[in-house]
PDB file of N, CA and C in Angstrom:
ATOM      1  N   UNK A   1    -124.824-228.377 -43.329  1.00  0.00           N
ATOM      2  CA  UNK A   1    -123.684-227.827 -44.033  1.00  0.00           C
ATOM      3  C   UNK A   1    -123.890-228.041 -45.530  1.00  0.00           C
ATOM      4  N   UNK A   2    -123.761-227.001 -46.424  1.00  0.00           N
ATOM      5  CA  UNK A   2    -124.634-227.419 -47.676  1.00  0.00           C
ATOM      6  C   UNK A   2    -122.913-227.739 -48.918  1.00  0.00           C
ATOM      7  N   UNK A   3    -123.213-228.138 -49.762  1.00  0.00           N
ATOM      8  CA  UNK A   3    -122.262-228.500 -50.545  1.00  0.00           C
ATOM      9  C   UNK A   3    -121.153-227.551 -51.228  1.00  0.00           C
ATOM     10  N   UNK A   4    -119.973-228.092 -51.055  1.00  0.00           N
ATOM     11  CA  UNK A   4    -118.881-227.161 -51.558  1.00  0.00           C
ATOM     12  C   UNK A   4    -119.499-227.043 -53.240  1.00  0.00           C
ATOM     13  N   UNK A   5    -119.619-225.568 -53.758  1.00  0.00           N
ATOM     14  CA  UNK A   5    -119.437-225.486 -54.998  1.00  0.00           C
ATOM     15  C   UNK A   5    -118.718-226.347 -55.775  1.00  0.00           C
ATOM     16  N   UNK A   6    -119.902-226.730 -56.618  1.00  0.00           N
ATOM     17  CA  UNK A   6    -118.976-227.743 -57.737  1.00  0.00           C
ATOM     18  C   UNK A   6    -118.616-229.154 -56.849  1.00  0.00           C
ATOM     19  N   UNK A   7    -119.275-228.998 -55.745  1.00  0.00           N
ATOM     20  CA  UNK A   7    -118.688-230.558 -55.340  1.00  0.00           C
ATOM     21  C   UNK A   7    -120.180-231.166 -56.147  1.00  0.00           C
ATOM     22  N   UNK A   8    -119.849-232.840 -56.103  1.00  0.00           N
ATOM     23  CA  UNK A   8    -120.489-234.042 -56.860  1.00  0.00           C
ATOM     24  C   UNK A   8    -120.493-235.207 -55.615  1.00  0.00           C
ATOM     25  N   UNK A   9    -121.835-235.296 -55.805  1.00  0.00           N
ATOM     26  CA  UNK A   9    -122.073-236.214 -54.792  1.00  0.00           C
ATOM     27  C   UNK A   9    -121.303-237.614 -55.032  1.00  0.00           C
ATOM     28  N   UNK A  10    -120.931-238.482 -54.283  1.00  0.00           N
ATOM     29  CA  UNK A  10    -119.838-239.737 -54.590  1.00  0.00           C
ATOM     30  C   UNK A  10    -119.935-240.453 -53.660  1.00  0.00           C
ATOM     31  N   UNK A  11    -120.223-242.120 -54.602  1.00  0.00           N
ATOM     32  CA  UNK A  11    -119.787-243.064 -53.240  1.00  0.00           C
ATOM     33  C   UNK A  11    -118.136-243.368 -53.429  1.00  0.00           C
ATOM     34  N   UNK A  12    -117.981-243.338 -52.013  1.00  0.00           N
ATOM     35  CA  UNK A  12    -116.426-244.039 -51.718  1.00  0.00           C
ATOM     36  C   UNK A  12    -116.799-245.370 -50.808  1.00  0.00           C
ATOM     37  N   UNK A  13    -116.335-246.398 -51.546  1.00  0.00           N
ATOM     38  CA  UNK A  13    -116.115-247.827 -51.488  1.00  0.00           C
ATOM     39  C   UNK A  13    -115.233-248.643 -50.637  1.00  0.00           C
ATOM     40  N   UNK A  14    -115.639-249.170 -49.759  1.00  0.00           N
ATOM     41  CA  UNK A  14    -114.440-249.826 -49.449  1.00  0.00           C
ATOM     42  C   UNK A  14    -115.151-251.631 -48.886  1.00  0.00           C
ATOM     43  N   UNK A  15    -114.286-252.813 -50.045  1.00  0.00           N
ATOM     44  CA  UNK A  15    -114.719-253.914 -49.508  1.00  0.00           C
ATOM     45  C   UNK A  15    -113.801-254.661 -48.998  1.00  0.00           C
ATOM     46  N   UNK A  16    -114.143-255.949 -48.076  1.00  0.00           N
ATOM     47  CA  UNK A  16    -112.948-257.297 -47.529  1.00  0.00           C
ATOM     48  C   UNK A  16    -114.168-258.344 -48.140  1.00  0.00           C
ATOM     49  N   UNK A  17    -113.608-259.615 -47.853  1.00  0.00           N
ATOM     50  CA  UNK A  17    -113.370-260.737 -48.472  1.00  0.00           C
ATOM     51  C   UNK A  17    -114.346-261.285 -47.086  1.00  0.00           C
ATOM     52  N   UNK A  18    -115.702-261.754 -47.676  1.00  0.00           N
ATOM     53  CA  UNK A  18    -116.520-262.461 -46.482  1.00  0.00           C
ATOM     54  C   UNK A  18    -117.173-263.581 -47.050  1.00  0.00           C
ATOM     55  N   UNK A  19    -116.650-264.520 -46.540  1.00  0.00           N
ATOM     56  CA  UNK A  19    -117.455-265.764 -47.106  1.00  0.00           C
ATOM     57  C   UNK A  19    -117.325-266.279 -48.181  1.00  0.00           C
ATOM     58  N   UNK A  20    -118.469-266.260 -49.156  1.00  0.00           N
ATOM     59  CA  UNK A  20    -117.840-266.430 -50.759  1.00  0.00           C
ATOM     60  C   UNK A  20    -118.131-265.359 -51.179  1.00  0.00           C
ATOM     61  N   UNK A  21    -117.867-264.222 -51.058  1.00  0.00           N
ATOM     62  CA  UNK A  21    -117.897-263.400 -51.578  1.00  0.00           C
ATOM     63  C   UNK A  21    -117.501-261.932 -50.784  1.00  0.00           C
ATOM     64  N   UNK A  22    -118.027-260.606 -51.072  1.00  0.00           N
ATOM     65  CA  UNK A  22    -117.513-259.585 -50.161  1.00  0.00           C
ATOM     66  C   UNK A  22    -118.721-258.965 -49.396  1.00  0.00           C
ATOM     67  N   UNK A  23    -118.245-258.280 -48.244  1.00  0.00           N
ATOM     68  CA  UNK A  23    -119.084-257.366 -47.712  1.00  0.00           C
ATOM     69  C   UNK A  23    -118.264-256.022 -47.925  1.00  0.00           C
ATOM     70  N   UNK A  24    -119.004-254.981 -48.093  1.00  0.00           N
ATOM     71  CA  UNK A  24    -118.734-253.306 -48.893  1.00  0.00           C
ATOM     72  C   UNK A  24    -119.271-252.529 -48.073  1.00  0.00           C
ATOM     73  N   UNK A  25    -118.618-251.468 -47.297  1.00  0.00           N
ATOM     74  CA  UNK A  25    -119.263-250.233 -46.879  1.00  0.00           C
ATOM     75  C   UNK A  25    -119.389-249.222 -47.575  1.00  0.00           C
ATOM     76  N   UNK A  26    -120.244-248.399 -48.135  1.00  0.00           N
ATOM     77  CA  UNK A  26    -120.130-247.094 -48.919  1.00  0.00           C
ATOM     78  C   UNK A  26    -120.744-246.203 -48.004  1.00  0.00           C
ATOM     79  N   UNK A  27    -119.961-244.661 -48.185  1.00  0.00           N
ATOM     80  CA  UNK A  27    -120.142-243.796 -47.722  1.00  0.00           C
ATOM     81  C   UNK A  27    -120.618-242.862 -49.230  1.00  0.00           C
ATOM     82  N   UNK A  28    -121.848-242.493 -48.757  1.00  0.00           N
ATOM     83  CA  UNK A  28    -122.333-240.897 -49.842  1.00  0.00           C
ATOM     84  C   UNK A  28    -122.151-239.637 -49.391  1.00  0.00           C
ATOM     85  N   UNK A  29    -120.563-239.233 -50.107  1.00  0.00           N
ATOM     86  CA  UNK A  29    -120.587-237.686 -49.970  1.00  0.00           C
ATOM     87  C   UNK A  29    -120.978-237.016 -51.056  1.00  0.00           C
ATOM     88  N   UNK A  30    -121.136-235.698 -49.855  1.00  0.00           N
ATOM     89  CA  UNK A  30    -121.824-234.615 -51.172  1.00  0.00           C
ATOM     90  C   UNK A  30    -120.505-233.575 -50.838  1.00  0.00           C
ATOM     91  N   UNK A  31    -119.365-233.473 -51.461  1.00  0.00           N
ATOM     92  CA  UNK A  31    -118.399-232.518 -50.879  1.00  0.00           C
ATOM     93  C   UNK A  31    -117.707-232.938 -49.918  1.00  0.00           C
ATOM     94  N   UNK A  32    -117.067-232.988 -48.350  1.00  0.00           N
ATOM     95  CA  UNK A  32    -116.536-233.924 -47.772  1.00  0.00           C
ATOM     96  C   UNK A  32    -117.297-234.348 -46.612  1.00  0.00           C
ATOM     97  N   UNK A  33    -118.432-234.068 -46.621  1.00  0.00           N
ATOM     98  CA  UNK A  33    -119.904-234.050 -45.832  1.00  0.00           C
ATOM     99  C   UNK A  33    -120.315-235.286 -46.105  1.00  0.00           C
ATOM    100  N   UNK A  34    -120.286-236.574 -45.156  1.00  0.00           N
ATOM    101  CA  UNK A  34    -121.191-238.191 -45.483  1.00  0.00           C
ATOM    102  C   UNK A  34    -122.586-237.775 -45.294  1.00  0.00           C
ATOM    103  N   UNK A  35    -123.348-238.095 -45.953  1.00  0.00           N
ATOM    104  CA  UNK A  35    -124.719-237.993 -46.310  1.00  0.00           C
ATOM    105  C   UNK A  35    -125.398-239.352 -45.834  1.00  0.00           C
ATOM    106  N   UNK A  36    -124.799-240.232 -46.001  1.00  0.00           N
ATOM    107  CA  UNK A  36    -125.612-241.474 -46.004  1.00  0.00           C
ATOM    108  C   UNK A  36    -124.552-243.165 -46.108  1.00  0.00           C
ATOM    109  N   UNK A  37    -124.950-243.681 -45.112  1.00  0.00           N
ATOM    110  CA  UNK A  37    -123.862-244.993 -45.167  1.00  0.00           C
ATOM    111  C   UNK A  37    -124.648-246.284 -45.373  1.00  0.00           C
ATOM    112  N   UNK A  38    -124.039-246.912 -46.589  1.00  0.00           N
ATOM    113  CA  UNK A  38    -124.353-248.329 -46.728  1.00  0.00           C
ATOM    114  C   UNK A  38    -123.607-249.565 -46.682  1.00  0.00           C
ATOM    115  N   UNK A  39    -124.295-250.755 -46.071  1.00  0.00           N
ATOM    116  CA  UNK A  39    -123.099-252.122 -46.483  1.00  0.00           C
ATOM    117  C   UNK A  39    -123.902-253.013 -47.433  1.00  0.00           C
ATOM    118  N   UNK A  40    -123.160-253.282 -47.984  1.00  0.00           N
ATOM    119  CA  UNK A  40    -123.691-254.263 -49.573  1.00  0.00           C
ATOM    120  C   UNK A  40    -122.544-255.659 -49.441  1.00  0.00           C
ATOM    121  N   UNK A  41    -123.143-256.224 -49.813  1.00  0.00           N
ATOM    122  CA  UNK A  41    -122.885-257.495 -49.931  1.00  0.00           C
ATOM    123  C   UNK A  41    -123.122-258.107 -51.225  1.00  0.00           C
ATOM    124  N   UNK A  42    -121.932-259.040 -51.679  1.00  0.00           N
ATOM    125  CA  UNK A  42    -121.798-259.026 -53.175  1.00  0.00           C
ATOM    126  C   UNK A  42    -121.105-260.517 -53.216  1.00  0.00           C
ATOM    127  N   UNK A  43    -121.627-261.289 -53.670  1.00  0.00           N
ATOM    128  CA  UNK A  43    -121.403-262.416 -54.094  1.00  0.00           C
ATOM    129  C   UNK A  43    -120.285-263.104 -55.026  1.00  0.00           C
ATOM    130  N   UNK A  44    -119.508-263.461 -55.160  1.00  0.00           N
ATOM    131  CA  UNK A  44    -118.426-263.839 -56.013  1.00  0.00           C
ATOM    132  C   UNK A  44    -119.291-264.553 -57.543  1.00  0.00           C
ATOM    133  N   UNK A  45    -120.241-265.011 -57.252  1.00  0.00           N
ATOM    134  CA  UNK A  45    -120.854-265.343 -58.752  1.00  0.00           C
ATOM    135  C   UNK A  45    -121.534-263.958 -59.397  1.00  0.00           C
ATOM    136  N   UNK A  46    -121.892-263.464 -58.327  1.00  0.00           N
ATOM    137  CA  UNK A  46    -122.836-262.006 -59.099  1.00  0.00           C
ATOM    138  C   UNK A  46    -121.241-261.097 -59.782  1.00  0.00           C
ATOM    139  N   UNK A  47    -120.082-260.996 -58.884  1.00  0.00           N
ATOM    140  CA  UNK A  47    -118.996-260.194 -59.208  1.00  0.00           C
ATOM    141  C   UNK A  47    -118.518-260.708 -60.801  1.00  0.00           C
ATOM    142  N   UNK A  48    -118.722-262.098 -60.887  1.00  0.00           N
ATOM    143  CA  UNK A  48    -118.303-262.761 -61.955  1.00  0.00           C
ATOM    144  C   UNK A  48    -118.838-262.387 -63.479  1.00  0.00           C
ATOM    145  N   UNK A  49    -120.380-262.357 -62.770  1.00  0.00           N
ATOM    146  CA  UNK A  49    -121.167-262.117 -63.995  1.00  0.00           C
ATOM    147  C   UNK A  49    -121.185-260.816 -64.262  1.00  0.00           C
ATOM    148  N   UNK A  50    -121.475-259.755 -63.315  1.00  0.00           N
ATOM    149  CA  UNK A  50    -121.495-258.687 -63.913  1.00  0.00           C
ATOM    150  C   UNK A  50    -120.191-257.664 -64.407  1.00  0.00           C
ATOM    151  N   UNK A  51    -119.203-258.094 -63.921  1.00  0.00           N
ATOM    152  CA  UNK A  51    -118.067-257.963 -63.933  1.00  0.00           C
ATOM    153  C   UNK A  51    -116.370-258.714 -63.802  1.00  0.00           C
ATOM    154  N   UNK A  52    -116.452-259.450 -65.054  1.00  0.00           N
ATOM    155  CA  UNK A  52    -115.870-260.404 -65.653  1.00  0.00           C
ATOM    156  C   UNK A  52    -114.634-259.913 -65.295  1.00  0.00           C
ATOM    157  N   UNK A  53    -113.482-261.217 -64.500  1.00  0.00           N
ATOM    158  CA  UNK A  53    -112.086-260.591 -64.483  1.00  0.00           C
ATOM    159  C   UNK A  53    -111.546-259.385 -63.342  1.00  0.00           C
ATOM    160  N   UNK A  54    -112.803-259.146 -62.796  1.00  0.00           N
ATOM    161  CA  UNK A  54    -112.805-258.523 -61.616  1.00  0.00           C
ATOM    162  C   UNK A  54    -112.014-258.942 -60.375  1.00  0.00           C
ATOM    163  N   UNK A  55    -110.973-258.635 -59.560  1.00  0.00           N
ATOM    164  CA  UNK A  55    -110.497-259.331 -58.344  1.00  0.00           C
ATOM    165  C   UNK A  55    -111.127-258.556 -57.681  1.00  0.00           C
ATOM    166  N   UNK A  56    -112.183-257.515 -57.384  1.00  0.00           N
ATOM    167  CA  UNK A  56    -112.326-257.424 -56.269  1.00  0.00           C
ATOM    168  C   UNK A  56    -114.050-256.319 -56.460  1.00  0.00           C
ATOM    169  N   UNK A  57    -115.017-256.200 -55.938  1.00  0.00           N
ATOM    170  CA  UNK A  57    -115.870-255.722 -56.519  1.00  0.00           C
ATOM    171  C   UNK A  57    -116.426-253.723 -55.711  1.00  0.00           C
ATOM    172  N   UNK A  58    -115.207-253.378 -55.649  1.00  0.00           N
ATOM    173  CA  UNK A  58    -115.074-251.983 -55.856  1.00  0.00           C
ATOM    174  C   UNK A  58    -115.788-251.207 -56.650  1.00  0.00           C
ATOM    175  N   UNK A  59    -115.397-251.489 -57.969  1.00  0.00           N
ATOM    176  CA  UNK A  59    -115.730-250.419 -59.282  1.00  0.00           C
ATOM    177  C   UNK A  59    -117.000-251.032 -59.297  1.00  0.00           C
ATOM    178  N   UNK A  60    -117.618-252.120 -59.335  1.00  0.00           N
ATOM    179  CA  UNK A  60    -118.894-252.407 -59.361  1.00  0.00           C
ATOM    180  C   UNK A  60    -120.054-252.363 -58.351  1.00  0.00           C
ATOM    181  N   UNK A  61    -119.515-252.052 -57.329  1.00  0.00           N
ATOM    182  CA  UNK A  61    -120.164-251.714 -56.501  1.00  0.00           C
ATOM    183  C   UNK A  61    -120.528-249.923 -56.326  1.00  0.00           C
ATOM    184  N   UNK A  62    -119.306-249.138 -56.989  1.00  0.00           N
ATOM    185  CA  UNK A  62    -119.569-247.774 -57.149  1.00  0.00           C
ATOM    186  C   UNK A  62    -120.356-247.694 -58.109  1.00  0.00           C
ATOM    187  N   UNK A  63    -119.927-248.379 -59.196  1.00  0.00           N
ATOM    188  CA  UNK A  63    -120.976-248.003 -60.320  1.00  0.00           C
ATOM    189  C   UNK A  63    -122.297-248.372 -59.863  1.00  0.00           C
ATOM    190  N   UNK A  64    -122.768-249.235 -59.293  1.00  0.00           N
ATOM    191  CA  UNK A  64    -123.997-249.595 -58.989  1.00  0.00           C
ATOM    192  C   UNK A  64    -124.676-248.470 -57.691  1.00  0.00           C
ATOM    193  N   UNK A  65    -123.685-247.851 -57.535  1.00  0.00           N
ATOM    194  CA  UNK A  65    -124.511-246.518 -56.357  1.00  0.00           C
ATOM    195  C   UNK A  65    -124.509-245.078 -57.011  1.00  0.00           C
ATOM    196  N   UNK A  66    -123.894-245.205 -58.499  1.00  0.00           N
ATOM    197  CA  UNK A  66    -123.970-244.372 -59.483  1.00  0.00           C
ATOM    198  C   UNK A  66    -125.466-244.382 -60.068  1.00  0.00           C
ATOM    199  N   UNK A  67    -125.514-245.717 -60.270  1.00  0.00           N
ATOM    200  CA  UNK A  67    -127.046-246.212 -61.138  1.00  0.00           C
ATOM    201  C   UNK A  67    -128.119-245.774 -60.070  1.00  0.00           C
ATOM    202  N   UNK A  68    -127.851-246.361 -58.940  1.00  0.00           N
ATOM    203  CA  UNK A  68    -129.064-245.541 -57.776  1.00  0.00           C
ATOM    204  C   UNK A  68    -129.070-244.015 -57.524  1.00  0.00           C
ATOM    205  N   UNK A  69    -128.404-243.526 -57.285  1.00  0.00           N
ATOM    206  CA  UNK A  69    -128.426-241.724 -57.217  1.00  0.00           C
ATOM    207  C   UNK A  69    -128.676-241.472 -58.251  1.00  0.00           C
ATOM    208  N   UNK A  70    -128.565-241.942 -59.548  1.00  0.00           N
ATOM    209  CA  UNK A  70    -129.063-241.174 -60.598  1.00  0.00           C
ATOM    210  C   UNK A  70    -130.432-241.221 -60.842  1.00  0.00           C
ATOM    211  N   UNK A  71    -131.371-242.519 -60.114  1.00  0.00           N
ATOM    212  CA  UNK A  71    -132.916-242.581 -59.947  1.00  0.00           C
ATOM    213  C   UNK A  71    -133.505-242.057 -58.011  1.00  0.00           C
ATOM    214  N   UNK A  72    -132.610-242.269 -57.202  1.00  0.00           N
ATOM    215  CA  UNK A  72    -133.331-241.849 -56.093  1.00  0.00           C
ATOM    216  C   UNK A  72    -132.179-241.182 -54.974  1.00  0.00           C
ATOM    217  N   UNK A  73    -132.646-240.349 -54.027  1.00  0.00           N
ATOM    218  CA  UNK A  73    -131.697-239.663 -53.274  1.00  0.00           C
ATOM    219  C   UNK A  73    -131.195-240.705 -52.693  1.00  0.00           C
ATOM    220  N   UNK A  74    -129.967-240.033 -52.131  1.00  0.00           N
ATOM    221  CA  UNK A  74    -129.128-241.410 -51.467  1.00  0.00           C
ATOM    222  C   UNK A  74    -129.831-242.189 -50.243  1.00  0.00           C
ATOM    223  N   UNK A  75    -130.781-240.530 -49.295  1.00  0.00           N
ATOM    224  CA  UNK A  75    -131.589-240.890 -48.155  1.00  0.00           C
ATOM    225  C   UNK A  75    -132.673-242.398 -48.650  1.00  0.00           C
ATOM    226  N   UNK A  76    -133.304-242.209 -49.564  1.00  0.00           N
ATOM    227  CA  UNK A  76    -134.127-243.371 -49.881  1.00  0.00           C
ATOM    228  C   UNK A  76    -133.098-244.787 -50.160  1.00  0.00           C
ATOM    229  N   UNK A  77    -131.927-244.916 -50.413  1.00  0.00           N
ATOM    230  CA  UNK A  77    -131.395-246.251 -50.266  1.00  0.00           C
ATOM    231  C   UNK A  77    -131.207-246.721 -49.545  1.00  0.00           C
ATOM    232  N   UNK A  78    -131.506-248.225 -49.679  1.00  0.00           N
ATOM    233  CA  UNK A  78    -131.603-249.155 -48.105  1.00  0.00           C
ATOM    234  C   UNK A  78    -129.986-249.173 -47.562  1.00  0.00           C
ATOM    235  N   UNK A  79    -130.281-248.915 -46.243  1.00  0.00           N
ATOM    236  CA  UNK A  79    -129.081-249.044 -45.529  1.00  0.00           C
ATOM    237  C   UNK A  79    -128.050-250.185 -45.565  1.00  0.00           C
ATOM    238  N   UNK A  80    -128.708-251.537 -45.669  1.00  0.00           N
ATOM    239  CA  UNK A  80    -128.320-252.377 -45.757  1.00  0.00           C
ATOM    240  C   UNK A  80    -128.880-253.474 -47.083  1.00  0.00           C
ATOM    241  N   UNK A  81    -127.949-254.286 -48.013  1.00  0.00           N
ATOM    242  CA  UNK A  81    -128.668-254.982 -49.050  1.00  0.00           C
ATOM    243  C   UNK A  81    -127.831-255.650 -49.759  1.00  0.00           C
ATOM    244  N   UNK A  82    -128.504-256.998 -50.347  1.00  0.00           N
ATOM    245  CA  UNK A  82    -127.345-257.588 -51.183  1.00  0.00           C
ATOM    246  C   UNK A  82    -127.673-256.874 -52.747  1.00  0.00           C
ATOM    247  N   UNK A  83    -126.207-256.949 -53.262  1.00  0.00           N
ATOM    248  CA  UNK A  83    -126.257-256.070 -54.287  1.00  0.00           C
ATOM    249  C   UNK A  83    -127.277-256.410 -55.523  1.00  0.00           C
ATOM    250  N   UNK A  84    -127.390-258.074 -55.794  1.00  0.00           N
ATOM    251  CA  UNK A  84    -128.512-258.287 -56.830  1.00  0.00           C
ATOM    252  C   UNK A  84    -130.247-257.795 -56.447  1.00  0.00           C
ATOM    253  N   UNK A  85    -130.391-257.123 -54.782  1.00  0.00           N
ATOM    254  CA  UNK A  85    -131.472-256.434 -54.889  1.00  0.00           C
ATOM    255  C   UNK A  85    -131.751-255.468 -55.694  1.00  0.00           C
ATOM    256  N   UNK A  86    -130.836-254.343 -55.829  1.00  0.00           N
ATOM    257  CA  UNK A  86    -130.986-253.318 -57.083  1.00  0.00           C
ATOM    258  C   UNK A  86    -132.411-254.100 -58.388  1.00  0.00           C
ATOM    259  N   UNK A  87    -132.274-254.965 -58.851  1.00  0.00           N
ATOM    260  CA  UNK A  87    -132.483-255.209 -59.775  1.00  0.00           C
ATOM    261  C   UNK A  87    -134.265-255.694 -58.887  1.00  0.00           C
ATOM    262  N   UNK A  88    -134.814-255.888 -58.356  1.00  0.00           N
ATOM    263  CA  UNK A  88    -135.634-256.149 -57.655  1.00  0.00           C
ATOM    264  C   UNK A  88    -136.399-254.369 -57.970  1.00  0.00           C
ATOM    265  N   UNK A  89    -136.221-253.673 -57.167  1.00  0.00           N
ATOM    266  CA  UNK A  89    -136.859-252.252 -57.566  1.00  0.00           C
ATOM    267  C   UNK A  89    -136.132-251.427 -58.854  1.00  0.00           C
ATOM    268  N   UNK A  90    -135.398-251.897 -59.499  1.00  0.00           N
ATOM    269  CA  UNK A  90    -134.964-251.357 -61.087  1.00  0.00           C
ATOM    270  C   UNK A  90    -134.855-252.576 -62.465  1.00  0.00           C
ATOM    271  N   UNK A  91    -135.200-253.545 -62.532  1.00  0.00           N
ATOM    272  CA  UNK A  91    -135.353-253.927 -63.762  1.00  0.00           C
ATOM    273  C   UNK A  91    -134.090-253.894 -64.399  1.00  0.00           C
ATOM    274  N   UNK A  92    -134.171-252.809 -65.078  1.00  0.00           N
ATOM    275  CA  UNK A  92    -133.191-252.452 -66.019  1.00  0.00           C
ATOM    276  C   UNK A  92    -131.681-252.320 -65.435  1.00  0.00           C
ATOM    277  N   UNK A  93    -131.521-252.452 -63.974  1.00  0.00           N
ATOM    278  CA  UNK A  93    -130.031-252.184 -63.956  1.00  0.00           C
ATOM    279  C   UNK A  93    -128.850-253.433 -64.278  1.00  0.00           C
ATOM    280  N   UNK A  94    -129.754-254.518 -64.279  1.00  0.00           N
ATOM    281  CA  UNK A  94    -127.908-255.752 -64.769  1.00  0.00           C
ATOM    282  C   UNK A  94    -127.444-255.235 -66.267  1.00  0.00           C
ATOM    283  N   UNK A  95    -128.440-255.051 -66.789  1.00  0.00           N
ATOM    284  CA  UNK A  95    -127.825-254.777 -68.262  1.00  0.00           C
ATOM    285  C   UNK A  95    -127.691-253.577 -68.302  1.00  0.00           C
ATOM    286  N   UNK A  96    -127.832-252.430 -67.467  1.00  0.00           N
ATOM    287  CA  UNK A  96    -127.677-251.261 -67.534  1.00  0.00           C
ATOM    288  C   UNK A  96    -125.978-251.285 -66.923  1.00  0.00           C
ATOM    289  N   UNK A  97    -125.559-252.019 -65.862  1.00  0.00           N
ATOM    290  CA  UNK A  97    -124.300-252.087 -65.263  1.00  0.00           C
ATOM    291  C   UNK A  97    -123.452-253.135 -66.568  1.00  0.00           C
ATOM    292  N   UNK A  98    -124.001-254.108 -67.047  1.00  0.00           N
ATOM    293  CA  UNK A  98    -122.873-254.772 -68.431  1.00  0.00           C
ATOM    294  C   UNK A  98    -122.646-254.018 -69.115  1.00  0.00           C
ATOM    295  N   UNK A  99    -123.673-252.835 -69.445  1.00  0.00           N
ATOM    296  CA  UNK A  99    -123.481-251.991 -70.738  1.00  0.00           C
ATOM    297  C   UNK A  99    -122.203-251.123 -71.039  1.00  0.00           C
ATOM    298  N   UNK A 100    -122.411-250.876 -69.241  1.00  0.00           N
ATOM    299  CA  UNK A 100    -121.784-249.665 -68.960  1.00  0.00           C
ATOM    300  C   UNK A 100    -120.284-250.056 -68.876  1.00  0.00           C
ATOM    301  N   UNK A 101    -119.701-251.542 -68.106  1.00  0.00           N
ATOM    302  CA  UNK A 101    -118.490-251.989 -68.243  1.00  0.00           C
ATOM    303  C   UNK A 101    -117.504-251.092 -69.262  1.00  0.00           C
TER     304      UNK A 101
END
């Protein structure tokens, strides 16, 4: 089913409260079509640092699947991962995600 005109591919976010920190499911649509599902896992010190004042790590977790689709299709992201992996195959994304705050 190919994409509604003018639709924009998007993760929609949704995290709970695991441990010390969260576990996150994202769904990648392209239009109202899921493309691709991930769970991320996000640490209450990583939420801290990269996103100061944060109660809950939503917006940082979208933005950080913003930073990946904009270098690789959603199909190539690992299904499953803790979120400071990003930075493992991109370098540049902690300060690319502070910048962006």
């Amino acid at each position: 089913m190919p994409a509604l005109p003018g639709a924009v591919v998007r993760p929609d976010v949704t995290c709970s409260r695991a441990g010390d920190g969260w576990s996150c499911d994202v769904a990648i649509r392209d239009g109202e079509r899921i493309v691709t599902t991930h769970q991320v896992t996000v640490a209450a010190a990583d939420l801290a640092r990269l996103d100061p004042g944060a109660a809950s790590p939503e917006d940082l977790v979208r933005r950080s699947f913003v930073f990946l689709l904009a270098r690789e299709p959603a199909s190539s992201i690992l299904r499953s991962f803790g979120l400071m992996e990003i930075g493992r195959y991109f370098p540049e994304y902690e300060a690319t995600i502070i910048a962006g705050r």
